[in-house]
Protein backbone atom coordinates (compact mmCIF):
# COMPACT_ATOMS: atom_id res chain seq x y z
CA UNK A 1 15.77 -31.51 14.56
CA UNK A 2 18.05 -32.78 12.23
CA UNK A 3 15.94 -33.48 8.44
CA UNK A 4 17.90 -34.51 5.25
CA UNK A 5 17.76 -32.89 1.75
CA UNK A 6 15.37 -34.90 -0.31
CA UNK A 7 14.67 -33.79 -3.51
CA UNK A 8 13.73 -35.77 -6.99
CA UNK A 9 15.10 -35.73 -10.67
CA UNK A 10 15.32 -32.28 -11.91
CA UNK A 11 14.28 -31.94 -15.42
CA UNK A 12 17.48 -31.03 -16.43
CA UNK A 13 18.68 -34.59 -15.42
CA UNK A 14 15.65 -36.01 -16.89
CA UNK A 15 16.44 -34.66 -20.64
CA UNK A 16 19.92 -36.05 -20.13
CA UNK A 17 18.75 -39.97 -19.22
CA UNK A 18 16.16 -39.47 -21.81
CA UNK A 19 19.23 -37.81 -24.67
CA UNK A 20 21.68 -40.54 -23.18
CA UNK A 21 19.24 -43.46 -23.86
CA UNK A 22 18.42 -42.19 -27.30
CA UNK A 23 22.19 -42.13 -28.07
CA UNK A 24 23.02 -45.44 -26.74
CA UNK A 25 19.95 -47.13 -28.86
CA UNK A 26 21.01 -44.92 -31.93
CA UNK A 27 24.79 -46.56 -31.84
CA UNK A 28 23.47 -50.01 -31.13
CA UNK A 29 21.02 -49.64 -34.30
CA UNK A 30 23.37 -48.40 -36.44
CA UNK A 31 26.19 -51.07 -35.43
CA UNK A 32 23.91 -53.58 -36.28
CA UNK A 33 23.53 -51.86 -39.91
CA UNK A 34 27.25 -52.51 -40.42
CA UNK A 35 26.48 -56.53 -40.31
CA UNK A 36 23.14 -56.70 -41.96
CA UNK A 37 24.01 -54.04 -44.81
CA UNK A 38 27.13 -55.18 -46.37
CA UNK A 39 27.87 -54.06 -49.62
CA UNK A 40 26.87 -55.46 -52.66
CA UNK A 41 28.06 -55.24 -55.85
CA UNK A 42 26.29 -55.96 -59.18
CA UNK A 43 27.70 -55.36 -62.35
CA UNK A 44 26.22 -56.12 -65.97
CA UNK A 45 29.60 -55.13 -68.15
CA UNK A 46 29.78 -58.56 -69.37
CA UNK A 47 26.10 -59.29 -69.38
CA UNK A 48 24.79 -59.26 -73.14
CA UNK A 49 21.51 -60.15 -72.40
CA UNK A 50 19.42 -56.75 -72.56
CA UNK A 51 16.53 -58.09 -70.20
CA UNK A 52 19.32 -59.47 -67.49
CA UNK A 53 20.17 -56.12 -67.39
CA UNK A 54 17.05 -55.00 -66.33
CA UNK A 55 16.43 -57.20 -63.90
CA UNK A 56 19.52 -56.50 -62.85
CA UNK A 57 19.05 -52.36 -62.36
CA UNK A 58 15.87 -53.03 -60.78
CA UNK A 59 17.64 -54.81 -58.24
CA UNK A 60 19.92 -52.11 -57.66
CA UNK A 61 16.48 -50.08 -56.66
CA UNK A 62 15.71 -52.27 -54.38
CA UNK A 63 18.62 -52.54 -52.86
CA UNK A 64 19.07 -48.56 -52.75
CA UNK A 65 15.42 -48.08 -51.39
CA UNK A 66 16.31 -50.53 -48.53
CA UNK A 67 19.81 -49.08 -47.62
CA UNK A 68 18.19 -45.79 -47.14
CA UNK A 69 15.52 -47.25 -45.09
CA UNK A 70 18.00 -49.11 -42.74
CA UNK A 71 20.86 -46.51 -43.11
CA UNK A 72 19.99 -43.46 -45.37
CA UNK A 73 17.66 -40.51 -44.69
CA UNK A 74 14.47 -42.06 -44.58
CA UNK A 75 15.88 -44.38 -41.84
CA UNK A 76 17.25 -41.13 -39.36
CA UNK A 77 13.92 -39.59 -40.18
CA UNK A 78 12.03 -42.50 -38.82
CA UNK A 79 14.50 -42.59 -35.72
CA UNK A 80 13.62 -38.88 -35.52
CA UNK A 81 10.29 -39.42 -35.26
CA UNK A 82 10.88 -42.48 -32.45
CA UNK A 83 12.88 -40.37 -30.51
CA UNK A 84 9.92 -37.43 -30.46
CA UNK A 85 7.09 -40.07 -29.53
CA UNK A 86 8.82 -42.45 -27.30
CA UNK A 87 11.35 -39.74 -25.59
CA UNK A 88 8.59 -37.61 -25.31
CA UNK A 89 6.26 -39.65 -23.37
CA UNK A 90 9.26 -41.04 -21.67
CA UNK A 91 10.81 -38.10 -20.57
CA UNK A 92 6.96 -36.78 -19.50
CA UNK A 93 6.01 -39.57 -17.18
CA UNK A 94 9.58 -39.12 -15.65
CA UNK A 95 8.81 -35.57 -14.70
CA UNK A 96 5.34 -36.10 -13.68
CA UNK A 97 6.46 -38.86 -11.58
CA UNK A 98 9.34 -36.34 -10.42
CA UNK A 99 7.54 -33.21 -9.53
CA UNK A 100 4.62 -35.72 -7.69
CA UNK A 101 7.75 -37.20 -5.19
CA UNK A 102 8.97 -34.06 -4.08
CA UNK A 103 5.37 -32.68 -3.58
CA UNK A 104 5.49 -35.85 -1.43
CA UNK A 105 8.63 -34.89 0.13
CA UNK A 106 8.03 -32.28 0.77
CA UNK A 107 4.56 -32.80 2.98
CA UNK A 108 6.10 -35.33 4.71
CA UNK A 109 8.97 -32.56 5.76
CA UNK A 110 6.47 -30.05 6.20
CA UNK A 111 4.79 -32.44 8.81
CA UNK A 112 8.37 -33.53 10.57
CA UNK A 113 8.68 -29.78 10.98
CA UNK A 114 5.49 -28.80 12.55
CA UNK A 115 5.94 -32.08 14.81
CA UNK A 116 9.17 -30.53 16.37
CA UNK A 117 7.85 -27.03 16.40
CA UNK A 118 4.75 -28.31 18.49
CA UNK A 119 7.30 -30.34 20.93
CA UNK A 120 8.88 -27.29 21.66
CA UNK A 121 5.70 -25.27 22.16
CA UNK A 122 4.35 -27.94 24.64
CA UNK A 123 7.52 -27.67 26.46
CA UNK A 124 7.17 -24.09 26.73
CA UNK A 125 3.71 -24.75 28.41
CA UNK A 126 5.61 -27.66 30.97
CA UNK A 127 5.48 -27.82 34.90
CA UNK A 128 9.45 -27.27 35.03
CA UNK A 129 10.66 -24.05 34.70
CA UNK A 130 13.87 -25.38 33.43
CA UNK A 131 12.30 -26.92 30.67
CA UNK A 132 9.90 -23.65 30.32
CA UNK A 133 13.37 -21.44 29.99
CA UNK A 134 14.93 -24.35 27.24
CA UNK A 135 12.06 -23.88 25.16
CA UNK A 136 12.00 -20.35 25.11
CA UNK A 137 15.86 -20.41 24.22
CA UNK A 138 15.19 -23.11 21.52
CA UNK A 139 12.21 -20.74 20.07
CA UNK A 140 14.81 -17.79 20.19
CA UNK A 141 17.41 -19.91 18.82
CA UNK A 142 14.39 -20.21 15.40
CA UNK A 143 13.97 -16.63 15.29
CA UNK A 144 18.19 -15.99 15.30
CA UNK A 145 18.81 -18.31 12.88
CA UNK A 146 16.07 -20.68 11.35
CA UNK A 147 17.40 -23.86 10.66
CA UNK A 148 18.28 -24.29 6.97
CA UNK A 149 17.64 -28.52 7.64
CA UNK A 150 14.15 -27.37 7.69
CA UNK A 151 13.15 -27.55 4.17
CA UNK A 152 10.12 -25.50 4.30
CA UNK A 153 9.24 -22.76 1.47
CA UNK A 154 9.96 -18.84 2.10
CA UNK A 155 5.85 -18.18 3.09
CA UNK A 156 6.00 -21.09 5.13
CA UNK A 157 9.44 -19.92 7.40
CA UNK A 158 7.41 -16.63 7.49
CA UNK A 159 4.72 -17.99 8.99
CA UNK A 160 7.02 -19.89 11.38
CA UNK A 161 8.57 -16.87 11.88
CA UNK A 162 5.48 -14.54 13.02
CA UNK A 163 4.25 -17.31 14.73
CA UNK A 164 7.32 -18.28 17.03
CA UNK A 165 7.19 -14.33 18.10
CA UNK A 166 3.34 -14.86 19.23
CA UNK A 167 3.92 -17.75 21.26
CA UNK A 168 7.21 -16.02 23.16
CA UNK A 169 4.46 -12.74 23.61
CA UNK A 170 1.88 -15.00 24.32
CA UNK A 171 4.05 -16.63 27.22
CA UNK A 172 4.82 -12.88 28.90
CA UNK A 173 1.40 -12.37 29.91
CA UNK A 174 1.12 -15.74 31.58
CA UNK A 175 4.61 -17.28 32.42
CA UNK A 176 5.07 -16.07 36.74
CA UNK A 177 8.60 -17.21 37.24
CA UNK A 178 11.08 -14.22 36.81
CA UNK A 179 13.87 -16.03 35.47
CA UNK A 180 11.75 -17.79 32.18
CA UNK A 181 9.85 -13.75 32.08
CA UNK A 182 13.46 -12.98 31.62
CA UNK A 183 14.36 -15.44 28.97
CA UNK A 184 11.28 -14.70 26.87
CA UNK A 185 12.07 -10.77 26.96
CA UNK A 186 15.39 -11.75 25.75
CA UNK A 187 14.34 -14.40 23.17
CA UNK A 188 11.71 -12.62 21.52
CA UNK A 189 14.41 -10.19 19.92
CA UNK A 190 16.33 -11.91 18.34
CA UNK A 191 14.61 -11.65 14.88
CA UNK A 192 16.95 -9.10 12.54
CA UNK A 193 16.16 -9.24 9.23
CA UNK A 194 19.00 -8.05 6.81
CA UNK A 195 15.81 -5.65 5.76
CA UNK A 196 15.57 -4.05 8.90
CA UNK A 197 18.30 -1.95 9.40
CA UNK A 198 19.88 -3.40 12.72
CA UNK A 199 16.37 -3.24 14.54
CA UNK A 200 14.95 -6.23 16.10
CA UNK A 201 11.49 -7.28 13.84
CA UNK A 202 8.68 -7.12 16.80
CA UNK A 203 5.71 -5.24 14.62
CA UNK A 204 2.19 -5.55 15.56
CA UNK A 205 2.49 -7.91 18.13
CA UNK A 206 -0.27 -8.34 20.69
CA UNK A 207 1.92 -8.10 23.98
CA UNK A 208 -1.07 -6.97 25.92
CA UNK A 209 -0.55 -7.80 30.46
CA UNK A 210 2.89 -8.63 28.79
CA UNK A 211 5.13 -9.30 32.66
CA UNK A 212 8.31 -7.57 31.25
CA UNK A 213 10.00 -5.79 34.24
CA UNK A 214 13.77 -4.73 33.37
CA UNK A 215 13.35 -6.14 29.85
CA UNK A 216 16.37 -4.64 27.50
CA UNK A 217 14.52 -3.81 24.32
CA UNK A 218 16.79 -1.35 22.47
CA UNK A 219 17.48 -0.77 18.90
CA UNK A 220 13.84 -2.95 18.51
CA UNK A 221 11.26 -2.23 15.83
CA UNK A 222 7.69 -2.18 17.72
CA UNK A 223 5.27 -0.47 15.34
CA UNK A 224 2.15 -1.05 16.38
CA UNK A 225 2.23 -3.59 19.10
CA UNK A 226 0.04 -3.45 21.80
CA UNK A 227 1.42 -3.13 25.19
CA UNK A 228 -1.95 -2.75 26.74
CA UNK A 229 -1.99 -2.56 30.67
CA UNK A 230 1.45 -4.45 30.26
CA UNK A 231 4.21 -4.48 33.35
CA UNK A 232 7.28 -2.68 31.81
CA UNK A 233 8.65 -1.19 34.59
CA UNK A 234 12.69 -0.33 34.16
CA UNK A 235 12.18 -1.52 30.62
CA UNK A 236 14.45 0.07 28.39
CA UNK A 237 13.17 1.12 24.90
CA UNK A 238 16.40 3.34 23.46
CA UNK A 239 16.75 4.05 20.08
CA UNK A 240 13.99 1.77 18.92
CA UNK A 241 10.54 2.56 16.95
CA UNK A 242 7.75 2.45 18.90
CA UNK A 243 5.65 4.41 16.31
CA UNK A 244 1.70 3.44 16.35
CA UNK A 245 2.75 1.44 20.15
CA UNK A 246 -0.11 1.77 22.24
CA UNK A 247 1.04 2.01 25.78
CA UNK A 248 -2.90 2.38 27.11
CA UNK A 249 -2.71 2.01 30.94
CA UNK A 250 1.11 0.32 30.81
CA UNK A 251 3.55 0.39 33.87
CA UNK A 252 6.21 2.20 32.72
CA UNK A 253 8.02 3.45 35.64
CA UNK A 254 11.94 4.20 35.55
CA UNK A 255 11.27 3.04 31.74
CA UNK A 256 13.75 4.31 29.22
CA UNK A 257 13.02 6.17 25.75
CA UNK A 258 15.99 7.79 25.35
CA UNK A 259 16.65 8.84 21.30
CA UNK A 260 13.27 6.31 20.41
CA UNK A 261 10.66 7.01 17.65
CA UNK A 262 7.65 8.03 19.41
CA UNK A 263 5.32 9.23 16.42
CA UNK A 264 1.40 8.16 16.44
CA UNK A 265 2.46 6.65 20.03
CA UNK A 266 -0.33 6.51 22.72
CA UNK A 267 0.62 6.47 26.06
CA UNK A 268 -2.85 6.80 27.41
CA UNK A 269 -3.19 6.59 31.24
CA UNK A 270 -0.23 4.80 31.48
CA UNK A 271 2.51 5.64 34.83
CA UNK A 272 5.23 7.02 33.20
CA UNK A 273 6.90 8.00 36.32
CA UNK A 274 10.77 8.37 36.36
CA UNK A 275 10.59 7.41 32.59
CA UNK A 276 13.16 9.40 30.35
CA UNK A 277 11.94 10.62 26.85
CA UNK A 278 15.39 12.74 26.11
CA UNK A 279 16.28 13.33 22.42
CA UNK A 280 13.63 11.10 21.77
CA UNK A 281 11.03 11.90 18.48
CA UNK A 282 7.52 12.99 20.53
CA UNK A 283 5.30 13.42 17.27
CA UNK A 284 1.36 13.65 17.78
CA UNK A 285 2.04 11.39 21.27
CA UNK A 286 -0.94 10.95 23.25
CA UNK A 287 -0.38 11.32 27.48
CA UNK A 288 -3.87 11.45 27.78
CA UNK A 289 -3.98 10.97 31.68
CA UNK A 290 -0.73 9.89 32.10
CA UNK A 291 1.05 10.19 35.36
CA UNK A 292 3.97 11.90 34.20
CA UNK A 293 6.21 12.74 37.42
CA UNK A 294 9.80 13.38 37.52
CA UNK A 295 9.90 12.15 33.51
CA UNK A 296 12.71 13.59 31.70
CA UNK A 297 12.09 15.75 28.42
CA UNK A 298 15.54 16.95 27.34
CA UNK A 299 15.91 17.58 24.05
CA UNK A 300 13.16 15.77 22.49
CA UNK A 301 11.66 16.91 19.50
CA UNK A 302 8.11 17.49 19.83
CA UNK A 303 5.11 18.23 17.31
CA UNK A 304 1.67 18.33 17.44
CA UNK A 305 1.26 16.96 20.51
CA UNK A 306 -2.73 16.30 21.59
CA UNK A 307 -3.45 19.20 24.02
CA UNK A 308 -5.03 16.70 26.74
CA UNK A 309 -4.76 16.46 30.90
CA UNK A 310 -1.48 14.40 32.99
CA UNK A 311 -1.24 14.10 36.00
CA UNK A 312 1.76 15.25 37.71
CA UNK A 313 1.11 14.25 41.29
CA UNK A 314 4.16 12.34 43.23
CA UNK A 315 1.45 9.15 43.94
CA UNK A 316 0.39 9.52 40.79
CA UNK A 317 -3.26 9.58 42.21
CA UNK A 318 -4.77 12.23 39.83
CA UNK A 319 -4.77 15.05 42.36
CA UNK A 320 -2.91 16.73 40.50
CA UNK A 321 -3.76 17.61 36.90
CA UNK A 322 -2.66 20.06 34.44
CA UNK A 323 -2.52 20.40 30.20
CA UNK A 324 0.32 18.59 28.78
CA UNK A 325 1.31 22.06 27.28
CA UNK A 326 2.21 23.44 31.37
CA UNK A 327 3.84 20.21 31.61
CA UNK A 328 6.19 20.26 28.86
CA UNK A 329 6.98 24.34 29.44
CA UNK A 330 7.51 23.64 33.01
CA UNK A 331 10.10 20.40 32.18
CA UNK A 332 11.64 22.42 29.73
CA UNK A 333 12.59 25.16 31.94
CA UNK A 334 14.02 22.73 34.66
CA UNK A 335 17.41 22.64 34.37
């Protein structure tokens, strides 16, 4: 995956070829002056002859009107003025021809890049679960560190970025072996931003039927993901954000939300059994039909929570169904 640093010209080093060539043609001109302009004398002391003498100062003229053409103002005007028109059309072609090789450049890296990236995806979908596990610890490997050989622009490594995280959420709901379910659960968190505090970056990803069992998601940032009828059974969720997370109809038995952000969370029908919510932040949380047996409470903070049935039966069968208000009083009081 290894891509060189190809870039073109800069203009910088374009104005210097173009400054450097005018210098060099400007000494070789003006050497040249020192042979072809030697000095001449003329002098009419001893000429008595009154129209000699004016030929004579009229060749003087001449001979000052052509030493400041070759050598005088008029002459560095005129170099001036060839150093404008030629260095200017010189020096644009240069960077036109410039910026159009690295927009070259840099499609053909663009393309080397995507060819890797879609080698490593196709692995990810091989018959070996070896290979299936590599691929997932080469995608991780993007997300912990994206290569710097990749020369690809900031909106581009975004998208790579948000795109590597789909694939490895993509790959929970269908992947079957335990040992790659466990690699992608570990791989897909490895994204930490400098931005995000020490939280993993998982926002609004689709992990919907996602096969996480045991998966060790702490200090993660999940804001609206979707964890729709998703296996997360003994996953542990402590001191992460999981508000906007919709949980609707999720396995989360033996789960673990201790000290997590649970505000605008829906955990709709889901089996929450064994799960343990202490000091965690329970604002406006939805249980909506949740089978909430044997969950710990302890010290959670809790605020306007929706006034809706759980069920509170051992099976979790819905025999038994009370208002999430008894609930909570009757938790609270256990000690």
């Amino acid at each position: 995956m290894d891509f060189k640093s190809k870039s073109g010209l800069s203009t910088t080093t374009i104005v210097c070829l173009v400054v450097l060539a005018f210098v060099s043609i400007l000494l070789v001109i003006y050497g040249a002056q020192y042979y072809i302009d030697s000095e001449i004398i003329v002098s009419s002391e001893q000429l008595a002859d009154r129209k000699t003498e004016y030929e004579i100062t009229k060749l003087d003229a001449e001979i000052s009107r052509i030493r400041s053409d070759t050598a005088g103002s008029l002459f560095w005007l005129k170099l001036v003025a060839l150093f404008v028109t030629v260095g200017g059309a010189v020096g644009g072609y240069l960077i036109g021809q410039s910026r159009a090789t690295l927009a070259k450049l840099n499609f053909e890296d663009r393309k080397n890049v995507d060819e890797v990236y879609q080698s490593i995806v196709q692995e990810l979908a091989g018959e070996s679960p070896i290979l299936r596990a590599a691929a997932a610890v080469k995608l991780g490997a993007i997300l912990k560190s994206f290569p710097a050989e990749w020369n690809v622009s900031d909106t581009r490594k975004e998208q790579l970025l948000q795109l590597t995280k789909n694939v490895l959420a993509a790959a929970l709901s269908i992947e079957t072996d335990q040992k790659v379910l466990k690699t992608l659960t570990i791989n897909l968190i490895l994204h930490k931003p400098e931005s995000s505090g020490g939280l993993a970056s998982v926002q609004e990803l689709d992990l919907s039927g996602a096969k996480a069992v045991d998966a060790y998601w702490a200090k993660c940032n999940f804001e609206y993901a979707d964890f729709y009828a998703a296996d997360l059974s003994q996953a542990s969720f402590r001191k992460s954000n999981l508000s906007g997370a919709q949980y609707r109809e999720s396995i989360l038995k033996n789960a673990v939300f201790i000290e997590s952000v649970c505000m605008n969370t829906s955990f709709k029908m889901a089996d929450l059994r064994g799960a343990s919510f202490d000091r965690a932040n329970l604002n406006s949380v939805n249980f909506d039909h949740a089978k909430v047996h044997s969950v710990s409470i302890k010290e959670v903070t809790i605020k306007n929570i929706l006034d809706c049935p759980v069920d509170v039966s051992v099976d979790g069968d819905g025999s038994q169904l009370v208002s999430v208000s008894e609930w909570l009083e009757s938790e609270q009081r256990t000690p």
